[in-house]
N, C-alpha and C. Protein backbone atom coordinates (compact mmCIF):
# COMPACT_ATOMS: atom_id res chain seq x y z
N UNK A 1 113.95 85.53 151.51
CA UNK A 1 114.51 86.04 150.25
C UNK A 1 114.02 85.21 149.08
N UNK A 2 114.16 83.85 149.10
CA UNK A 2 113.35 82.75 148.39
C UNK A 2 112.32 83.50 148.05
N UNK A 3 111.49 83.42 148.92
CA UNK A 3 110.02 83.61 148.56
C UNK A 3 109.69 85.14 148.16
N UNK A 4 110.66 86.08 148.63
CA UNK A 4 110.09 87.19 147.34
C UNK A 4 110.50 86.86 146.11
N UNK A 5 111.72 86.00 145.16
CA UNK A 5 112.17 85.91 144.36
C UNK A 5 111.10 85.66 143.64
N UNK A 6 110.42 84.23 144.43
CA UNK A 6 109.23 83.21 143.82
C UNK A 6 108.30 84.23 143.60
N UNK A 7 108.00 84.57 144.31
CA UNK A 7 106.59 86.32 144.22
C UNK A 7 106.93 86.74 143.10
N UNK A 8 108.00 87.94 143.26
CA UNK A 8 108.46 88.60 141.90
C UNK A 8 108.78 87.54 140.27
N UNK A 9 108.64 86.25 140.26
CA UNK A 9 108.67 85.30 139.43
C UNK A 9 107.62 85.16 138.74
N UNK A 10 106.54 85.42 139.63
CA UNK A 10 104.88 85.29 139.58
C UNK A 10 104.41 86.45 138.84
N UNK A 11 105.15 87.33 138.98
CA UNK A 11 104.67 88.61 138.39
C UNK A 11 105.05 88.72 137.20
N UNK A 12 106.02 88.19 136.76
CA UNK A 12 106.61 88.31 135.84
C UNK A 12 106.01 87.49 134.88
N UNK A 13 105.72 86.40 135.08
CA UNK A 13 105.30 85.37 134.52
C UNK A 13 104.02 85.72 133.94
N UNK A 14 102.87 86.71 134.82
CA UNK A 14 101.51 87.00 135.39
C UNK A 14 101.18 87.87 133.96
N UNK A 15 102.18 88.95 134.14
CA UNK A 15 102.13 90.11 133.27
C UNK A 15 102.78 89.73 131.65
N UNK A 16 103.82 88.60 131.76
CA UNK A 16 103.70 88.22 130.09
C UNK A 16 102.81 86.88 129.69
N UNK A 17 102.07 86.50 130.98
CA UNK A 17 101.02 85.71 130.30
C UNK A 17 99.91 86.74 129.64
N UNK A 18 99.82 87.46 130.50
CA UNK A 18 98.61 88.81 129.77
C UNK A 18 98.80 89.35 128.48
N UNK A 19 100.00 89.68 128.75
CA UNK A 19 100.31 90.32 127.09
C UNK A 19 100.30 89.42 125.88
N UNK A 20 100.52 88.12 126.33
CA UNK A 20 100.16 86.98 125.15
C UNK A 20 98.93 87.08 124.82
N UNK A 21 98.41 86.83 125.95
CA UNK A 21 96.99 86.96 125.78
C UNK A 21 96.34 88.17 125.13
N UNK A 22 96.86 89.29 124.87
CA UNK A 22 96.53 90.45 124.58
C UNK A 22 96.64 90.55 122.82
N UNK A 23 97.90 90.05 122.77
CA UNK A 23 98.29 90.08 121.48
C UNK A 23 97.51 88.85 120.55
N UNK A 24 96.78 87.78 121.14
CA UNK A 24 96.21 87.26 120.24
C UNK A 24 94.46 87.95 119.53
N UNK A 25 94.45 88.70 120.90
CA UNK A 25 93.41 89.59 120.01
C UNK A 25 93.44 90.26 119.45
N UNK A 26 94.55 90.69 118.54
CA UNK A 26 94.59 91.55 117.65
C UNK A 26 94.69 90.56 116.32
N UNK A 27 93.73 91.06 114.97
CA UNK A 27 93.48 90.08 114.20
C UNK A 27 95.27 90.37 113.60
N UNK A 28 95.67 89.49 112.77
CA UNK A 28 97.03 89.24 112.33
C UNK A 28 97.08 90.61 110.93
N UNK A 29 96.08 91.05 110.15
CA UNK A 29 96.45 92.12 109.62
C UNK A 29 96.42 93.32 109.98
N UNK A 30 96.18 93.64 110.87
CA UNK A 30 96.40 95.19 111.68
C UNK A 30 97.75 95.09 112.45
N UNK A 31 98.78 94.41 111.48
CA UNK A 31 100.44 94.94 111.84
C UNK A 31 100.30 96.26 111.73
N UNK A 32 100.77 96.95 112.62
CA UNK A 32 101.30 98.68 112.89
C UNK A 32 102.32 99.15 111.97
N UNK A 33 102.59 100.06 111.66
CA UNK A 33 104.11 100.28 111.01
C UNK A 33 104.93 100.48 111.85
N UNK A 34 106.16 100.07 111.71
CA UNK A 34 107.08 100.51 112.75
C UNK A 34 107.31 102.13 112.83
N UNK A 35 107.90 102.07 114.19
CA UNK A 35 107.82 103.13 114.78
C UNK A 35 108.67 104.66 113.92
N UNK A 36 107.93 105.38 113.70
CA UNK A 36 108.38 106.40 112.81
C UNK A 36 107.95 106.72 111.30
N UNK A 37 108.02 105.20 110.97
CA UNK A 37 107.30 104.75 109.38
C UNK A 37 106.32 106.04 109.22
N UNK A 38 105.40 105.91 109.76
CA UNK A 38 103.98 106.79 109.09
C UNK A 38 104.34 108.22 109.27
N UNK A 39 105.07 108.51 109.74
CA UNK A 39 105.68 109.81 109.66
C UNK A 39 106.50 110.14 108.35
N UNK A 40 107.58 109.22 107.56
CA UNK A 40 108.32 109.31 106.71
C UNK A 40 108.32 108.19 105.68
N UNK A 41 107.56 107.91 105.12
CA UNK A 41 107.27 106.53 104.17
C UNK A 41 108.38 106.58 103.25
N UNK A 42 108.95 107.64 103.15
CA UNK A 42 110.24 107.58 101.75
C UNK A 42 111.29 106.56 102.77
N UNK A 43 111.50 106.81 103.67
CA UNK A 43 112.36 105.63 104.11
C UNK A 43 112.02 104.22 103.78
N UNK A 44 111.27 103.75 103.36
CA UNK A 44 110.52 102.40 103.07
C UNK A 44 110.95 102.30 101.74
N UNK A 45 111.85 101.21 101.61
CA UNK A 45 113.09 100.81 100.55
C UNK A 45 111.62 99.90 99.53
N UNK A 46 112.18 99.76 98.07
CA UNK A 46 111.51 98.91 97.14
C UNK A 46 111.53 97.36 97.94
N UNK A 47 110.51 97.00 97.78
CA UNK A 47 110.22 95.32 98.25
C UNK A 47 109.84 95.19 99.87
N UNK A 48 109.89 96.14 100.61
CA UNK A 48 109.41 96.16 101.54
C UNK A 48 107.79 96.06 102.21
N UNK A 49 107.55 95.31 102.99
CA UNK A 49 105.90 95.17 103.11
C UNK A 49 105.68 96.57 103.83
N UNK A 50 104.70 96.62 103.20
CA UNK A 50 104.29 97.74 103.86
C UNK A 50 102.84 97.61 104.20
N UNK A 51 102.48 97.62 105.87
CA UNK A 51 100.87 97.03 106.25
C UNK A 51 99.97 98.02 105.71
N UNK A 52 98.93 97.70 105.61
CA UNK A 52 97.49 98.71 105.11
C UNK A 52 96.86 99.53 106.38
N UNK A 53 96.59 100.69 105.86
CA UNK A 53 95.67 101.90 106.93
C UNK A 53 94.05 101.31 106.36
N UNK A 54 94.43 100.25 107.62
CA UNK A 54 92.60 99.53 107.35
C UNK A 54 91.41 100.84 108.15
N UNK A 55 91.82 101.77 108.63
CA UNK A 55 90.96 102.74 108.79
C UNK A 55 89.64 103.22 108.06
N UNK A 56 90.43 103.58 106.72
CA UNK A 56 89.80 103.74 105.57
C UNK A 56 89.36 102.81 105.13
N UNK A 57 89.98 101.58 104.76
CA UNK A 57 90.17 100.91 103.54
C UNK A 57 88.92 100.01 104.16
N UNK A 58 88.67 99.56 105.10
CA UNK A 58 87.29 98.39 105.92
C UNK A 58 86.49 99.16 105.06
N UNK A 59 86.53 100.63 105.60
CA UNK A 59 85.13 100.93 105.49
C UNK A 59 84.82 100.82 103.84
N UNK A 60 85.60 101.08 102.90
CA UNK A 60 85.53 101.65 101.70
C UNK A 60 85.43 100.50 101.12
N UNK A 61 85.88 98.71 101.75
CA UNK A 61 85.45 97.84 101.27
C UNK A 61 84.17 97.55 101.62
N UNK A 62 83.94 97.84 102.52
CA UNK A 62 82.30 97.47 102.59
C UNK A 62 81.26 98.46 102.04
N UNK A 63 81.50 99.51 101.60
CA UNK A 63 80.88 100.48 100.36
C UNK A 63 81.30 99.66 99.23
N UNK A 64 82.23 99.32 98.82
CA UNK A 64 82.23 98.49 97.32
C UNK A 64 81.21 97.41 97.43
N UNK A 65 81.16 96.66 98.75
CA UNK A 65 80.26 95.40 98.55
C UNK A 65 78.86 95.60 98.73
N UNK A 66 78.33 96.50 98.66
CA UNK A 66 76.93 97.08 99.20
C UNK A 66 76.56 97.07 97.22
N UNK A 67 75.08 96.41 97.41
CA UNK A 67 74.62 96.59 96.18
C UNK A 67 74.73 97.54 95.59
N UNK A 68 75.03 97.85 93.93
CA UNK A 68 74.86 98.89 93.36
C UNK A 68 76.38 99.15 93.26
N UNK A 69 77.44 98.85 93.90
CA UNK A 69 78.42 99.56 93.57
C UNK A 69 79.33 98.37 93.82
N UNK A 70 79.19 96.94 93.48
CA UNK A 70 79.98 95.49 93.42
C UNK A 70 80.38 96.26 92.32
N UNK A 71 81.94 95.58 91.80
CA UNK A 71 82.51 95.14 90.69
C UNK A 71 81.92 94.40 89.53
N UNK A 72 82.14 95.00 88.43
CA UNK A 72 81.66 94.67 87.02
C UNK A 72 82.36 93.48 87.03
N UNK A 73 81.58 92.41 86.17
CA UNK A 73 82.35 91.15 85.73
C UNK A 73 83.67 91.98 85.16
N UNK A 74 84.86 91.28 84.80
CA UNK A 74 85.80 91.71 84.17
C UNK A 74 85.73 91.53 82.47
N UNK A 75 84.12 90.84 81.96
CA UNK A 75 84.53 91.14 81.00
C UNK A 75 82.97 91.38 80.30
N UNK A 76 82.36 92.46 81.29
CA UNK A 76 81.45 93.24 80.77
C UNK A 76 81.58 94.12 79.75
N UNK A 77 82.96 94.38 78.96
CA UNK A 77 82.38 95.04 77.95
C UNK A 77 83.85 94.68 77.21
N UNK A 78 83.86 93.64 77.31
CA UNK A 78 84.82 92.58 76.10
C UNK A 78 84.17 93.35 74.61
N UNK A 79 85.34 93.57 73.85
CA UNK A 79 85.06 93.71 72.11
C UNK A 79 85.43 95.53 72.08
N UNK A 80 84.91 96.40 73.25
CA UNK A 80 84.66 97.53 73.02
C UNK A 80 86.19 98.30 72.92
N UNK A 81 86.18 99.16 72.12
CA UNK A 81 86.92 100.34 71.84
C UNK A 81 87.84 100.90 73.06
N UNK A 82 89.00 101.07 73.34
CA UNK A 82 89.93 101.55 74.18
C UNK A 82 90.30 102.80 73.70
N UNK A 83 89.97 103.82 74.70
CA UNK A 83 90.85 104.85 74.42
C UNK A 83 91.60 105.32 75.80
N UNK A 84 93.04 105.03 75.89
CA UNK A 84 93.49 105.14 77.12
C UNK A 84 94.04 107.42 76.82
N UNK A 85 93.82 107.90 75.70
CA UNK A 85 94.25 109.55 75.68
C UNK A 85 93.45 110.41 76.30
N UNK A 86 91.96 110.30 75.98
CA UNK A 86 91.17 111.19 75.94
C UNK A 86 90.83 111.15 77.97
N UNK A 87 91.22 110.72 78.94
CA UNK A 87 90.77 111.36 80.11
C UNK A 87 92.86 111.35 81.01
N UNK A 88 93.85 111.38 79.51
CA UNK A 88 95.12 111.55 80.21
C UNK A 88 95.22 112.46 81.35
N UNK A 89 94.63 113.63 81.20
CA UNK A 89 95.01 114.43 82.22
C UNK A 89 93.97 114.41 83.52
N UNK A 90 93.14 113.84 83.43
CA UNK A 90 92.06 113.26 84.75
C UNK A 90 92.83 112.15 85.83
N UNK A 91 93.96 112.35 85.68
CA UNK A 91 94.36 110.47 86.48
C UNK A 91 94.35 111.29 87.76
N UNK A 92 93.68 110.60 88.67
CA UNK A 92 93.77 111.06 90.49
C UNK A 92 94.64 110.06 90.92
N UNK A 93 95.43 110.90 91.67
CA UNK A 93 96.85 110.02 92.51
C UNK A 93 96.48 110.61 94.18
N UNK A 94 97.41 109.33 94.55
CA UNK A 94 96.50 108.92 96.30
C UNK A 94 97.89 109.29 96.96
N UNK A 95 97.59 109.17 98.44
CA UNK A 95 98.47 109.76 99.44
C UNK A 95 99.40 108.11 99.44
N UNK A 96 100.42 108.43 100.12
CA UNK A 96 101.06 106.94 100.20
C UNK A 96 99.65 106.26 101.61
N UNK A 97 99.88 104.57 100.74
CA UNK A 97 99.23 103.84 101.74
C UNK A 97 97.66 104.25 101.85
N UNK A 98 96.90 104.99 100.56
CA UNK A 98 95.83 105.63 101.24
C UNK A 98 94.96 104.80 99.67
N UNK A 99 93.99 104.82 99.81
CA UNK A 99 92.41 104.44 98.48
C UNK A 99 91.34 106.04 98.94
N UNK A 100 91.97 107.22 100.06
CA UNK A 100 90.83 107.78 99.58
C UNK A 100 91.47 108.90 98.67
N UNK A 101 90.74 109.11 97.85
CA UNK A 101 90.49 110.23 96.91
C UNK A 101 90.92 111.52 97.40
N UNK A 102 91.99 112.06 97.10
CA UNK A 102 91.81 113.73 97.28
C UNK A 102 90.65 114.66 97.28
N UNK A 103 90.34 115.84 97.95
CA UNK A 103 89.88 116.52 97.43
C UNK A 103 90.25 117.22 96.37
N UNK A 104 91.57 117.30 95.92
CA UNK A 104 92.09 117.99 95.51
C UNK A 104 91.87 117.51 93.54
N UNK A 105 91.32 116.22 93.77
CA UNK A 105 91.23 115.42 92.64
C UNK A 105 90.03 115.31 92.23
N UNK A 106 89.16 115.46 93.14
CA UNK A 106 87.73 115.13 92.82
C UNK A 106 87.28 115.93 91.91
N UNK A 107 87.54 117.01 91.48
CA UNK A 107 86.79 117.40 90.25
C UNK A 107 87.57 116.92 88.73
N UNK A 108 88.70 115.99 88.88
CA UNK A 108 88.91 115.45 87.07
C UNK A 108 87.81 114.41 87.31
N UNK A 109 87.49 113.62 88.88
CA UNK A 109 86.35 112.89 88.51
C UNK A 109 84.93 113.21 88.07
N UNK A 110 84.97 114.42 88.61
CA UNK A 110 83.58 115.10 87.58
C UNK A 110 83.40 115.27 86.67
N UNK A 111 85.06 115.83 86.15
CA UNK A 111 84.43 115.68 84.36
C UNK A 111 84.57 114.62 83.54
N UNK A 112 85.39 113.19 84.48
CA UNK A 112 84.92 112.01 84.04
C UNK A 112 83.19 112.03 83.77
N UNK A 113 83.14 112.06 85.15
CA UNK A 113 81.12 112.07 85.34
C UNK A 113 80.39 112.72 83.68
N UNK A 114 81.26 113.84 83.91
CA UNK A 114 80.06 114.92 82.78
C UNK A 114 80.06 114.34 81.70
N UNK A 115 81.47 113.53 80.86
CA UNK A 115 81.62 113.28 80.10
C UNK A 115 80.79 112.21 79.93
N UNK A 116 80.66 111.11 80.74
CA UNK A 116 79.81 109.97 80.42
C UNK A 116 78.47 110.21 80.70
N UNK A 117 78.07 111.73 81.65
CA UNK A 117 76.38 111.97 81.29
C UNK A 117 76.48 112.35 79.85
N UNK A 118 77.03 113.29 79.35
CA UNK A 118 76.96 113.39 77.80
C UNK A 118 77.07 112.83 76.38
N UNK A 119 77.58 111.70 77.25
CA UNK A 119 77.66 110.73 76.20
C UNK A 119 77.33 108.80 76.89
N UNK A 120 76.86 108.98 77.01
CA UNK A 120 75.27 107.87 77.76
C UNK A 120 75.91 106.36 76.90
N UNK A 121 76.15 106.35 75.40
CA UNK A 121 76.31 104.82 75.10
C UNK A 121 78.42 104.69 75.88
N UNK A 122 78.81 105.31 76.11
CA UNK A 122 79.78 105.19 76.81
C UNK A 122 80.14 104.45 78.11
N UNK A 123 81.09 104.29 78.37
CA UNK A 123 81.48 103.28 79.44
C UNK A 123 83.12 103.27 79.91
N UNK A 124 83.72 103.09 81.09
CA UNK A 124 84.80 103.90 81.37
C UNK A 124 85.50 102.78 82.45
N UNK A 125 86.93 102.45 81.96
CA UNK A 125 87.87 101.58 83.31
C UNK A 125 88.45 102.16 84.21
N UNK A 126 88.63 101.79 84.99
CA UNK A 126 89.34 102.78 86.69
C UNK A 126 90.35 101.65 86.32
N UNK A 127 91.62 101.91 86.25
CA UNK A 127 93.10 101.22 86.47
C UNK A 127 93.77 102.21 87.82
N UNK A 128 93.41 101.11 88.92
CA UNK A 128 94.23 101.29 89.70
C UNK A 128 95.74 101.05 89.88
N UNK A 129 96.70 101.86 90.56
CA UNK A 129 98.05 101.49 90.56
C UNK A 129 98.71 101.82 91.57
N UNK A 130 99.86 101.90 91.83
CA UNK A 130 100.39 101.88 93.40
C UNK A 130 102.51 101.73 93.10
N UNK A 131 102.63 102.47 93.83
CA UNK A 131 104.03 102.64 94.00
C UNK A 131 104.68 100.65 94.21
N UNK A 132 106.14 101.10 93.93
CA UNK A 132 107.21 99.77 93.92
C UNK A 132 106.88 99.23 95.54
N UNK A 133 107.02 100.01 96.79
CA UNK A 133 106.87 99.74 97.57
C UNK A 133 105.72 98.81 98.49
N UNK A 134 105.98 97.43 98.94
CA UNK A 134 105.00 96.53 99.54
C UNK A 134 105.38 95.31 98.53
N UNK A 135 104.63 94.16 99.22
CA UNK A 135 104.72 92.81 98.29
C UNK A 135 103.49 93.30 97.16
N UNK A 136 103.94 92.26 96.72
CA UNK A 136 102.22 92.11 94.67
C UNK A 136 101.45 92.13 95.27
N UNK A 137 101.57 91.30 96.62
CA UNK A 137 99.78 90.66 96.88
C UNK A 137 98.90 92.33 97.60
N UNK A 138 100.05 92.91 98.87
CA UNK A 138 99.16 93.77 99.15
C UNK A 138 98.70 95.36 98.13
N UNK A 139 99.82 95.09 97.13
CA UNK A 139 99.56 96.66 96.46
C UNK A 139 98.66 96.38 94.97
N UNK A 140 98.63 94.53 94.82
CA UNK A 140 97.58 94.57 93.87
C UNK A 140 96.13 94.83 94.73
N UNK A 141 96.15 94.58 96.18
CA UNK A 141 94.65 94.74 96.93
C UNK A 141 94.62 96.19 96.97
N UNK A 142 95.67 97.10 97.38
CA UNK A 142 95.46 98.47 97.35
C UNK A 142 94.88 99.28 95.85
N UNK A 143 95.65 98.83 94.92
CA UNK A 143 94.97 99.26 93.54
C UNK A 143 93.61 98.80 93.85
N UNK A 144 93.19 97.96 93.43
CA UNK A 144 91.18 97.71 93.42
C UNK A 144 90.75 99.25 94.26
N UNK A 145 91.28 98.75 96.01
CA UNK A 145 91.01 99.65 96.74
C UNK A 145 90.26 100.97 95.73
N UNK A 146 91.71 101.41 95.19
CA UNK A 146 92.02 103.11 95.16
C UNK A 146 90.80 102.80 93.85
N UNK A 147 91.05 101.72 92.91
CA UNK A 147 89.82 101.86 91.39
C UNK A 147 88.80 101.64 92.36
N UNK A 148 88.15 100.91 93.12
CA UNK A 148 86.96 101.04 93.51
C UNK A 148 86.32 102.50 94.24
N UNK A 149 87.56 102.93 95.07
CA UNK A 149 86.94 104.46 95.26
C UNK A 149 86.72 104.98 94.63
N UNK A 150 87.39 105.50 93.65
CA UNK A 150 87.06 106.55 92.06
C UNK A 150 85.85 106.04 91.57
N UNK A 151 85.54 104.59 91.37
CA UNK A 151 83.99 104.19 90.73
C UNK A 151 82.93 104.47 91.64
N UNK A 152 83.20 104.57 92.67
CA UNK A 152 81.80 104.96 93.79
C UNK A 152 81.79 106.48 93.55
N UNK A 153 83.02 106.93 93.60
CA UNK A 153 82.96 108.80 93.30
C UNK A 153 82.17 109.26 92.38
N UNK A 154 82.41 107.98 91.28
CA UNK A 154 81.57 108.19 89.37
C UNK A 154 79.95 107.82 89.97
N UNK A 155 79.80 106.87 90.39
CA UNK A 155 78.30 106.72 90.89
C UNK A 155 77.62 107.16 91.64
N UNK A 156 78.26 108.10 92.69
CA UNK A 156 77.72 109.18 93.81
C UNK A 156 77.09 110.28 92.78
N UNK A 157 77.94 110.58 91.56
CA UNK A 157 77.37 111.73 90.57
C UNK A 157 76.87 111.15 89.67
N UNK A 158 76.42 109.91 90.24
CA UNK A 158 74.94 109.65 88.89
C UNK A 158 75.15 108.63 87.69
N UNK A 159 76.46 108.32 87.46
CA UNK A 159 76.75 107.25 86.61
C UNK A 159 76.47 105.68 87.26
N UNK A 160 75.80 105.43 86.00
CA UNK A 160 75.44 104.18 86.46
C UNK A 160 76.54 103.06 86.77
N UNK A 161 76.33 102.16 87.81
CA UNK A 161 77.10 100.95 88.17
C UNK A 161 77.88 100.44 86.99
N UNK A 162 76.60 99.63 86.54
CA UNK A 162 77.19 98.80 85.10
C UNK A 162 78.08 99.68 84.35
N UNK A 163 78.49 101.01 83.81
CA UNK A 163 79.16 101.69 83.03
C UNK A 163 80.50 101.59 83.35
N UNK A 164 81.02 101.33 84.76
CA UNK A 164 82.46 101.55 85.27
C UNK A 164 83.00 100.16 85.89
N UNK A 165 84.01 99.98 84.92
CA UNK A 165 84.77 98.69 85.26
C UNK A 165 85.84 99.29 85.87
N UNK A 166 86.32 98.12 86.82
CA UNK A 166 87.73 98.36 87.50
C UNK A 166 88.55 97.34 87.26
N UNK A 167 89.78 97.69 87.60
CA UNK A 167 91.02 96.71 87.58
C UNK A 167 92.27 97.08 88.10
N UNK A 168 92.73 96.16 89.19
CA UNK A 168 94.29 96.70 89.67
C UNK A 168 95.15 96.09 89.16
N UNK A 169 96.13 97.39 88.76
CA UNK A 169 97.48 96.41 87.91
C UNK A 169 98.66 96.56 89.48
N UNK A 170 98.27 96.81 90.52
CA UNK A 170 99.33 96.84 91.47
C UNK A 170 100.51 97.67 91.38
N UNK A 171 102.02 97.12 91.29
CA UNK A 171 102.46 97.80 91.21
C UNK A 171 103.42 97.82 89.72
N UNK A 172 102.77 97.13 89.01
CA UNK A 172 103.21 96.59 87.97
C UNK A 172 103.25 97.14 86.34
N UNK A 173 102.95 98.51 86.73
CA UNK A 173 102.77 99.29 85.47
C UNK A 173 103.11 100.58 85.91
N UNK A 174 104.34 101.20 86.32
CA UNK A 174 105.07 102.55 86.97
C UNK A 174 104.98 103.32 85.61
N UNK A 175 104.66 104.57 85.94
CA UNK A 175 104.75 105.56 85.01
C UNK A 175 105.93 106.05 85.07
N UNK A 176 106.51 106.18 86.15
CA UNK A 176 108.10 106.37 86.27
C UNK A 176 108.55 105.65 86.98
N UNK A 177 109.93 104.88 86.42
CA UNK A 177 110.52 103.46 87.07
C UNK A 177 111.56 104.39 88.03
N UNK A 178 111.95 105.52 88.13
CA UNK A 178 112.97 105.44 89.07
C UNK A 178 112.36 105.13 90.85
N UNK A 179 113.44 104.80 91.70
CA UNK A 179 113.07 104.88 93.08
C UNK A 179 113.07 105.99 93.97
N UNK A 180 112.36 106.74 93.79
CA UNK A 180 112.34 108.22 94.76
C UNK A 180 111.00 108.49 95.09
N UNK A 181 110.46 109.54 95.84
CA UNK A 181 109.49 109.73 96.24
C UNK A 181 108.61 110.36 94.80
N UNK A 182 109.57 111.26 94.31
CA UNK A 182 108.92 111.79 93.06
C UNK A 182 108.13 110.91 92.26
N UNK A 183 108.79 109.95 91.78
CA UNK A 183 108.04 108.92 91.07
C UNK A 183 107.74 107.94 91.81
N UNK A 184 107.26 107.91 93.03
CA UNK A 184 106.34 106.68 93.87
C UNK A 184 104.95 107.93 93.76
N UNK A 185 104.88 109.36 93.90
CA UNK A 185 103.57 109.77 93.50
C UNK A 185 103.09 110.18 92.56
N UNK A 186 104.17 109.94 91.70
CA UNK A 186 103.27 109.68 90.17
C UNK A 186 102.57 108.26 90.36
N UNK A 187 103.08 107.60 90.44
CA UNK A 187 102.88 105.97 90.57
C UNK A 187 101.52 105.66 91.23
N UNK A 188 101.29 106.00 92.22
CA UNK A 188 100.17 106.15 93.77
C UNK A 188 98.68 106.67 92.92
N UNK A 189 98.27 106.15 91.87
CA UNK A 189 96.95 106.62 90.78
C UNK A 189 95.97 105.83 90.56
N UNK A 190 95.18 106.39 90.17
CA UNK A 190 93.98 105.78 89.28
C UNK A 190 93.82 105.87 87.63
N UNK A 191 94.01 105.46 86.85
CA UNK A 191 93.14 105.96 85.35
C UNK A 191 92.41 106.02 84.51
N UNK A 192 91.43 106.81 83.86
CA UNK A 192 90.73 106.22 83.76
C UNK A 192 90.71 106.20 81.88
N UNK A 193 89.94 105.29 81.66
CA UNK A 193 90.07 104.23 79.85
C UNK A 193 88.68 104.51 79.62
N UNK A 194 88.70 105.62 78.48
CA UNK A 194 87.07 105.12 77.46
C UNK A 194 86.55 104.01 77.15
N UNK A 195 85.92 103.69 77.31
CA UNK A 195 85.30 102.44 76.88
C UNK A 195 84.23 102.91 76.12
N UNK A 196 84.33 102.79 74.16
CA UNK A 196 83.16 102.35 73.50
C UNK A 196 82.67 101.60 72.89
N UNK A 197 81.31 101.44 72.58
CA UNK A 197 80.98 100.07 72.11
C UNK A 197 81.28 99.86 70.61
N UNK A 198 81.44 98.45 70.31
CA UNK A 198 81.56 98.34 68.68
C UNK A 198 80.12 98.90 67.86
N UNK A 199 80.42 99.15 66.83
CA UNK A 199 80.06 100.18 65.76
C UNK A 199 78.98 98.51 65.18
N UNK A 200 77.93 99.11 64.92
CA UNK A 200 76.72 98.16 64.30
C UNK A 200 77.18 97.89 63.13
C-alpha cells in the first residue's frame, strides 16, 4: 500500500514538474484573458489590465519597423499649422483590444490619402486613442499601435513616409468620459490633424 502511495506521489509530483516547466515557456506577455473575457469585454471594469491580442499587433509592429514606414521624429514638423476640423469626420475607431483598421473605415483613410495627394506641401498626425479600460502603460502602446496602422494605410496609397506623424495619447483624451460600452467605442480611434507649413 506504501509503495503505491509513493508511485502515485511520483506522478503527481512528475506531472506538476512538467507543467512548471511548460509554463516557463510561455514568454510573460502572452497572458490570456480570462476565461469568457474575449467573448464580452464590457464586463472589464475601468482600471483593469487588460492583455494585448499580440496576433495582430507582432505582426503590425514589425511592419512599422521595416524601413519606410519607422516613426517620424516627434518633432518633424515643429512650427506648422494645426488644424484638428477639417478631417473631423474621417476618425477610424478600432474593435476593442484590436490596432487593425476596419474595413469599414478604410475609405475616410482614402480621402485622408486624396487629400494630401492634392495638396502635396501638406502633412498630417495620426492621434491614436483607446478606451478607460487597461493600465497607461499598455493602452498608451495600443494607441501608437492603432496611429501606426492608419500611417501604413496612408503609405500603402502612396503618401509619403516623412508626411505622417504619429502619436498616442492612450487613454487620456476620451471623447466621451462616461463608462459604458457606448463611449469606450467612441473612445477606441485614430485622428487625424492637418499639418501645414508656416507661410514664407
Amino acid at each position: 500500500m506504501k509503495a503505491l502511495k509513493f508511485a502515485n506521489l511520483l506522478v503527481i509530483a512528475a506531472a506538476l514538474t512538467f507543467a512548471a516547466a511548460g509554463c516557463k515557456k510561455n514568454p510573460g506577455y502572452l497572458t490570456p484573458l480570462p476565461p469568457g473575457m474575449t467573448q464580452n469585454p464590457k464586463d472589464i471594469g475601468p482600471g483593469r489590465v487588460v492583455p494585448p491580442s499580440f496576433a495582430h499587433d507582432d505582426d503590425l509592429i514589425k511592419e512599422g519597423l521595416k524601413e519606410g514606414f519607422a516613426a517620424n521624429s516627434p518633432d518633424s514638423h515643429v512650427g506648422w499649422a494645426e488644424d484638428a476640423s477639417k478631417f473631423a469626420n474621417e476618425t477610424v475607431h478600432f474593435a476593442f483590444d484590436s490596432s487593425v483598421v476596419p474595413t469599414a473605415d478604410k475609405a475616410k483613410v482614402r480621402n485622408v490619402a486624396d487629400f494630401l495627394q492634392a495638396n502635396p506641401a501638406a502633412a498630417v498626425r495620426v492621434e491614436g486613442h483607446c478606451d478607460e479600460r487597461g493600465t497607461e502603460e499598455y493602452n498608451r502602446a495600443l494607441g501608437e499601435r492603432r496611429a501606426l496602422a492608419v500611417r501604413e494605410e496612408l503609405v500603402l496609397l502612396g503618401i509619403a513616409p516623412s508626411r505622417v506623424d504619429t502619436i498616442s495619447y492612450g487613454k487620456d483624451r476620451p471623447v466621451d468620459p462616461a463608462h459604458n460600452e457606448a463611449a469606450w467605442r467612441k473612445n477606441r480611434r485614430a485622428e487625424f490633424i492637418l499639418l501645414t507649413p508656416p507661410a514664407k
